[in-house]
C-alpha atoms as a PDB file:
ATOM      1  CA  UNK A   1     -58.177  23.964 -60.994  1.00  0.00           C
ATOM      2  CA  UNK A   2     -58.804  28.134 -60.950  1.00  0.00           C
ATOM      3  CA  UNK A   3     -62.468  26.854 -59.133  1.00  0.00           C
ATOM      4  CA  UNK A   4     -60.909  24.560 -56.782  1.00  0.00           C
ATOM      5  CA  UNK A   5     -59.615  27.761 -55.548  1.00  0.00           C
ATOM      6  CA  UNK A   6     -62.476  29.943 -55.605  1.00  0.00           C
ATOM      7  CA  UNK A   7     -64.081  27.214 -53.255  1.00  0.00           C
ATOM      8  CA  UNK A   8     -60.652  27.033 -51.404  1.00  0.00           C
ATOM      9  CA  UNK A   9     -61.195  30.930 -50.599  1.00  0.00           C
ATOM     10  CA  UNK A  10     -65.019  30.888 -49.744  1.00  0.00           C
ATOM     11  CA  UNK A  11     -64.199  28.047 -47.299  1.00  0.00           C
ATOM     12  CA  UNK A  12     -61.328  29.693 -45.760  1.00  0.00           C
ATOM     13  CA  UNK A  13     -63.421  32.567 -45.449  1.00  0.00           C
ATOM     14  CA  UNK A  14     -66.228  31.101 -43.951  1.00  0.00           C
ATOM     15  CA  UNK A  15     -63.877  29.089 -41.413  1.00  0.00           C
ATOM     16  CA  UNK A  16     -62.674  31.975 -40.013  1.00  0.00           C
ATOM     17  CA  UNK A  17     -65.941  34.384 -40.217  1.00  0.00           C
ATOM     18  CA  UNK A  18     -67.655  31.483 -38.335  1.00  0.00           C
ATOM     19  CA  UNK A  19     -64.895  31.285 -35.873  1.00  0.00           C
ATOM     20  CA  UNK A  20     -64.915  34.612 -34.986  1.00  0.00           C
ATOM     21  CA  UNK A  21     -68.806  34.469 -34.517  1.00  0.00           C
ATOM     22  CA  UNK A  22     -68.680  31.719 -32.502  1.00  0.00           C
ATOM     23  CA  UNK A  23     -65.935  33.775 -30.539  1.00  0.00           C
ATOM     24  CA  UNK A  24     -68.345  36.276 -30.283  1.00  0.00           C
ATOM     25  CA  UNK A  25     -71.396  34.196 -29.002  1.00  0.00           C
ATOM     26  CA  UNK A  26     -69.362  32.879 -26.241  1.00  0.00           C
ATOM     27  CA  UNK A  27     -68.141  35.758 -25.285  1.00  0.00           C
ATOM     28  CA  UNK A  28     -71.851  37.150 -24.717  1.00  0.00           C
ATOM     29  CA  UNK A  29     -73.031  34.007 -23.296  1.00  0.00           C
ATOM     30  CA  UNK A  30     -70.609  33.972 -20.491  1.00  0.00           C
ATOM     31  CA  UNK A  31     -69.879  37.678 -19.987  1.00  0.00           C
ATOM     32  CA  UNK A  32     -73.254  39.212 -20.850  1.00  0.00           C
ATOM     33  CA  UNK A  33     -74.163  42.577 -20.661  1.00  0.00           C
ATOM     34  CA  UNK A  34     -69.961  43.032 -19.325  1.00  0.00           C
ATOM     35  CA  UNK A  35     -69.187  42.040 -22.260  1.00  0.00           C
ATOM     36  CA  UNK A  36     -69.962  45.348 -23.796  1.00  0.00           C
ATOM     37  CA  UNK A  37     -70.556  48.678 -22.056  1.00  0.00           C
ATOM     38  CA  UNK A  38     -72.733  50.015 -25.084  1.00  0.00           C
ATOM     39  CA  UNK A  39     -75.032  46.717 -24.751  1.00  0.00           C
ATOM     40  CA  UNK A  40     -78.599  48.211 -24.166  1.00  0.00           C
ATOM     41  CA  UNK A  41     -80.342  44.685 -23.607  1.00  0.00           C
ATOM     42  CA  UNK A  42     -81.337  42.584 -21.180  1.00  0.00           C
ATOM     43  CA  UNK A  43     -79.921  39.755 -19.684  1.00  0.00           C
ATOM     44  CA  UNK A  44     -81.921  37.022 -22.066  1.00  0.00           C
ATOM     45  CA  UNK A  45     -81.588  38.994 -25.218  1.00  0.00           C
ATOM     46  CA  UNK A  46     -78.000  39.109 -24.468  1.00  0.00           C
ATOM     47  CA  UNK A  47     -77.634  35.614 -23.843  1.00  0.00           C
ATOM     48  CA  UNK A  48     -80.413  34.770 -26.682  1.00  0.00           C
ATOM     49  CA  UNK A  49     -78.080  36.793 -29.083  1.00  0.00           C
ATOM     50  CA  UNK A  50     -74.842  35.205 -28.212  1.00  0.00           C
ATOM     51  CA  UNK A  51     -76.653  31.602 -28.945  1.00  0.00           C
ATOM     52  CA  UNK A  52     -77.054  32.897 -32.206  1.00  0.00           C
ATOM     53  CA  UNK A  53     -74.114  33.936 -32.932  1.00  0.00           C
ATOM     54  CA  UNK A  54     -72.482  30.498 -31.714  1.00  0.00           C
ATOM     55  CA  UNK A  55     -75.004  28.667 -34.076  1.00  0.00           C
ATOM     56  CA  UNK A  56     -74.043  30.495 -37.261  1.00  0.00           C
ATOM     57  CA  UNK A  57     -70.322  30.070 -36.137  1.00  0.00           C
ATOM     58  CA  UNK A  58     -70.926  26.772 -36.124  1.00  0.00           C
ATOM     59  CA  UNK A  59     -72.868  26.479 -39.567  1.00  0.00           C
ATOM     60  CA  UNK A  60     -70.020  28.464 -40.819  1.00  0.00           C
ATOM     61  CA  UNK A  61     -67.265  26.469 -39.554  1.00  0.00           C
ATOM     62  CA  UNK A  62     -69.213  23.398 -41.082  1.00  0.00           C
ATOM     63  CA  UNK A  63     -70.065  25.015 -44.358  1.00  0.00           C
ATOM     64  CA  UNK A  64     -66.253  25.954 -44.740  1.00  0.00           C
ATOM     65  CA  UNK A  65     -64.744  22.796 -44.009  1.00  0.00           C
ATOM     66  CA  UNK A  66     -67.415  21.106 -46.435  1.00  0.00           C
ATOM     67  CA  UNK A  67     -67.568  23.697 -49.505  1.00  0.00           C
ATOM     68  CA  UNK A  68     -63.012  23.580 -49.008  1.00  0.00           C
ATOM     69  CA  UNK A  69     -64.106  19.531 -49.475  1.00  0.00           C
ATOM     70  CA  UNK A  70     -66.238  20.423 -52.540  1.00  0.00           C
ATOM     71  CA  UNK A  71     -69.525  19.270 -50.959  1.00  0.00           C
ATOM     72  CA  UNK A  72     -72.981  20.225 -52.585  1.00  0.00           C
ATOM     73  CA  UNK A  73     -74.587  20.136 -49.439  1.00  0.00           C
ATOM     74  CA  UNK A  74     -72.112  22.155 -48.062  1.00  0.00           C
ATOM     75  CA  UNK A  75     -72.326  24.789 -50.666  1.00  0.00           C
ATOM     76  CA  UNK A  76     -75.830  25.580 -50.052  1.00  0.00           C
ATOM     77  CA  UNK A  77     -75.158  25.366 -46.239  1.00  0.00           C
ATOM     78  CA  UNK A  78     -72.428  27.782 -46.846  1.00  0.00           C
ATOM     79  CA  UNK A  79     -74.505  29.941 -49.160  1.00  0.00           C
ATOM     80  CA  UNK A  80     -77.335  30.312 -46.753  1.00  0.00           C
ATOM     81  CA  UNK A  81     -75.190  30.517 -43.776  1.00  0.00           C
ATOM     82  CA  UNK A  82     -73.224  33.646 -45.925  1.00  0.00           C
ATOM     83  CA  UNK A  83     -77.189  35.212 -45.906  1.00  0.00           C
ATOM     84  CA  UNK A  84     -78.081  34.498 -42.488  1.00  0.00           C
ATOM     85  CA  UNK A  85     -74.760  35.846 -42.106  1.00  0.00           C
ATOM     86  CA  UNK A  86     -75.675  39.705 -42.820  1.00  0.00           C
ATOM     87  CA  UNK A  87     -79.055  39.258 -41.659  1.00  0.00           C
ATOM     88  CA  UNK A  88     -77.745  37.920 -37.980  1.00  0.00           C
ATOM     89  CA  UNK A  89     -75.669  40.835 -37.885  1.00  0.00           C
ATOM     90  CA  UNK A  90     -78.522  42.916 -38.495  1.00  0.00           C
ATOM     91  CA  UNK A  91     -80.725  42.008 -36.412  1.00  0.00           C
ATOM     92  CA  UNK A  92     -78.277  41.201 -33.557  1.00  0.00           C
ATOM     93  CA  UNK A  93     -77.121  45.127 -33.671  1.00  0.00           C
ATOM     94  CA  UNK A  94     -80.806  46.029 -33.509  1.00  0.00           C
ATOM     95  CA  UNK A  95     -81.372  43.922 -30.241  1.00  0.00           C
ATOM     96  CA  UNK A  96     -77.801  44.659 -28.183  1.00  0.00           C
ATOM     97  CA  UNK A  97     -77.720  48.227 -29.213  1.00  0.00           C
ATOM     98  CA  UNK A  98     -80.311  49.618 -30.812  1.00  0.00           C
ATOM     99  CA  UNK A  99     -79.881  49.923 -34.474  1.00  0.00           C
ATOM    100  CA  UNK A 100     -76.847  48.237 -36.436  1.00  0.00           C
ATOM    101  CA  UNK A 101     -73.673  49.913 -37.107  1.00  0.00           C
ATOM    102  CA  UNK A 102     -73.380  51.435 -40.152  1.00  0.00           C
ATOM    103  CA  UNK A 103     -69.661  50.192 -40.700  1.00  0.00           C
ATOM    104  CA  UNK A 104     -70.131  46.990 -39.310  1.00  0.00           C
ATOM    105  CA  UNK A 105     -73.110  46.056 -41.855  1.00  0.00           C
ATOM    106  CA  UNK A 106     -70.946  47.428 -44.533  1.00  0.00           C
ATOM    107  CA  UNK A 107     -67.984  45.070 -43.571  1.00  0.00           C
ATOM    108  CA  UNK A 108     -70.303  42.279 -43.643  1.00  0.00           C
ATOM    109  CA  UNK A 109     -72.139  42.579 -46.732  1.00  0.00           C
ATOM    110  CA  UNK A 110     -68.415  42.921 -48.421  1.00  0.00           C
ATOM    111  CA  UNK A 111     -66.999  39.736 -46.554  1.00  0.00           C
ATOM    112  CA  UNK A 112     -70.308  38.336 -47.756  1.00  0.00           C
ATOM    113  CA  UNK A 113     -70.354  39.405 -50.902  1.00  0.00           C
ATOM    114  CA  UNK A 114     -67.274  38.163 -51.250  1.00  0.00           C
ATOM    115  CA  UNK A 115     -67.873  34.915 -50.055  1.00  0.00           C
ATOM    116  CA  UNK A 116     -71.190  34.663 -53.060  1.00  0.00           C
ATOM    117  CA  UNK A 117     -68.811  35.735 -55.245  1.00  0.00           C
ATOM    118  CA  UNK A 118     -66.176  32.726 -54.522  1.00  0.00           C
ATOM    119  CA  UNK A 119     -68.539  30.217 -54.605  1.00  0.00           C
ATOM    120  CA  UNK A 120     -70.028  31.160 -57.715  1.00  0.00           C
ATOM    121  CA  UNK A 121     -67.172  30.903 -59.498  1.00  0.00           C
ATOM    122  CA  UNK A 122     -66.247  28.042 -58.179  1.00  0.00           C
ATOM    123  CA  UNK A 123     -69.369  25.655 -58.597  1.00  0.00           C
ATOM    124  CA  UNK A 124     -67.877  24.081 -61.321  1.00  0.00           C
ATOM    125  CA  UNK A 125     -65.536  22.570 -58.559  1.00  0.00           C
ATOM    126  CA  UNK A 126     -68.241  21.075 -56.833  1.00  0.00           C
ATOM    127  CA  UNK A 127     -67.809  17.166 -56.720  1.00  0.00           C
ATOM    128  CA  UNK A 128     -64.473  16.990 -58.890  1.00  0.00           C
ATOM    129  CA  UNK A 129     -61.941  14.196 -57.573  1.00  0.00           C
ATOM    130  CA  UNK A 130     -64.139  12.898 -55.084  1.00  0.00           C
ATOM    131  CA  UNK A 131     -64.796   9.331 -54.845  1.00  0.00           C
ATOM    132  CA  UNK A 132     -65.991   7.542 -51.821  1.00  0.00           C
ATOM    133  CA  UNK A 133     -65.428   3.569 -51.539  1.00  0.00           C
END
C-alpha cells in the first residue's frame, strides 16, 4: 500500500510538471520571442523550443496518468521523460537565453530527483490489482 503511494506522488508530480511544460511550449509557440523580453533567439529556435517543451508535457502528462495506473510501460516512460526532463531544461535555457539559469536547473534536478526517488520506491507497486478482461 506505502508504494501505491510513492507511484501516486511521482504521477501527480509528473501530471503537473508536464502540464506546466506544455503551458510553457504553447506559450512560446504562439507568443514567440513576446513571450519573454530576455529571449535572445530567433524566431525558429523559439518556436523549435516551445515544440519541445509541448512534447515532454505531453510524455509527462502520459507517463503520470500511466505510472498513477501502475503501468510498466509507463514507468519507464515516466523515468525517461523525468531525464529528458532536466536535460530539456538545459538545453532549452542554452538556446532562448544563452546559458541556463542557475536556480532554475537546481529546481529541476530536485523536482526530478524527487520524482526518481518516488518511483523507486514504489516499483514494487507496479502491476498490483490490475486485471484486464
Amino acid at each position: 500500500m506505502k508504494q501505491q503511494r510513492f507511484l501516486l506522488a511521482a504521477g501527480a508530480l509528473m501530471v503537473l510538471l508536464g502540464l506546466a511544460r506544455g503551458a510553457g511550449g504553447v506559450v512560446l509557440m504562439t507568443g514567440g520571442g513576446a513571450a519573454d523580453p530576455k529571449i535572445q533567439a530567433g524566431k525558429a529556435a523559439v518556436v523549435s523550443a516551445g515544440a519541445s517543451l509541448l512534447l515532454l508535457g505531453l510524455l509527462l502528462v502520459v507517463a503520470g496518468v500511466g505510472v498513477m495506473m501502475r503501468r510498466r510501460t509507463a514507468w519507464v516512460l515516466g523515468a525517461l521523460a523525468t531525464i529528458a526532463f532536466v536535460m530539456g531544461g538545459a538545453v532549452n535555457g542554452t538556446v532562448l537565453y544563452g546559458k541556463p539559469a542557475p536556480m532554475g536547473t537546481a529546481i529541476n534536478v530536485v523536482a526530478a530527483a524527487a520524482i526518481i526517488a518516488c518511483l523507486l520506491a514504489g516499483r514494487g507497486a507496479l502491476g498490483a490489482g490490475t486485471t484486464r478482461k
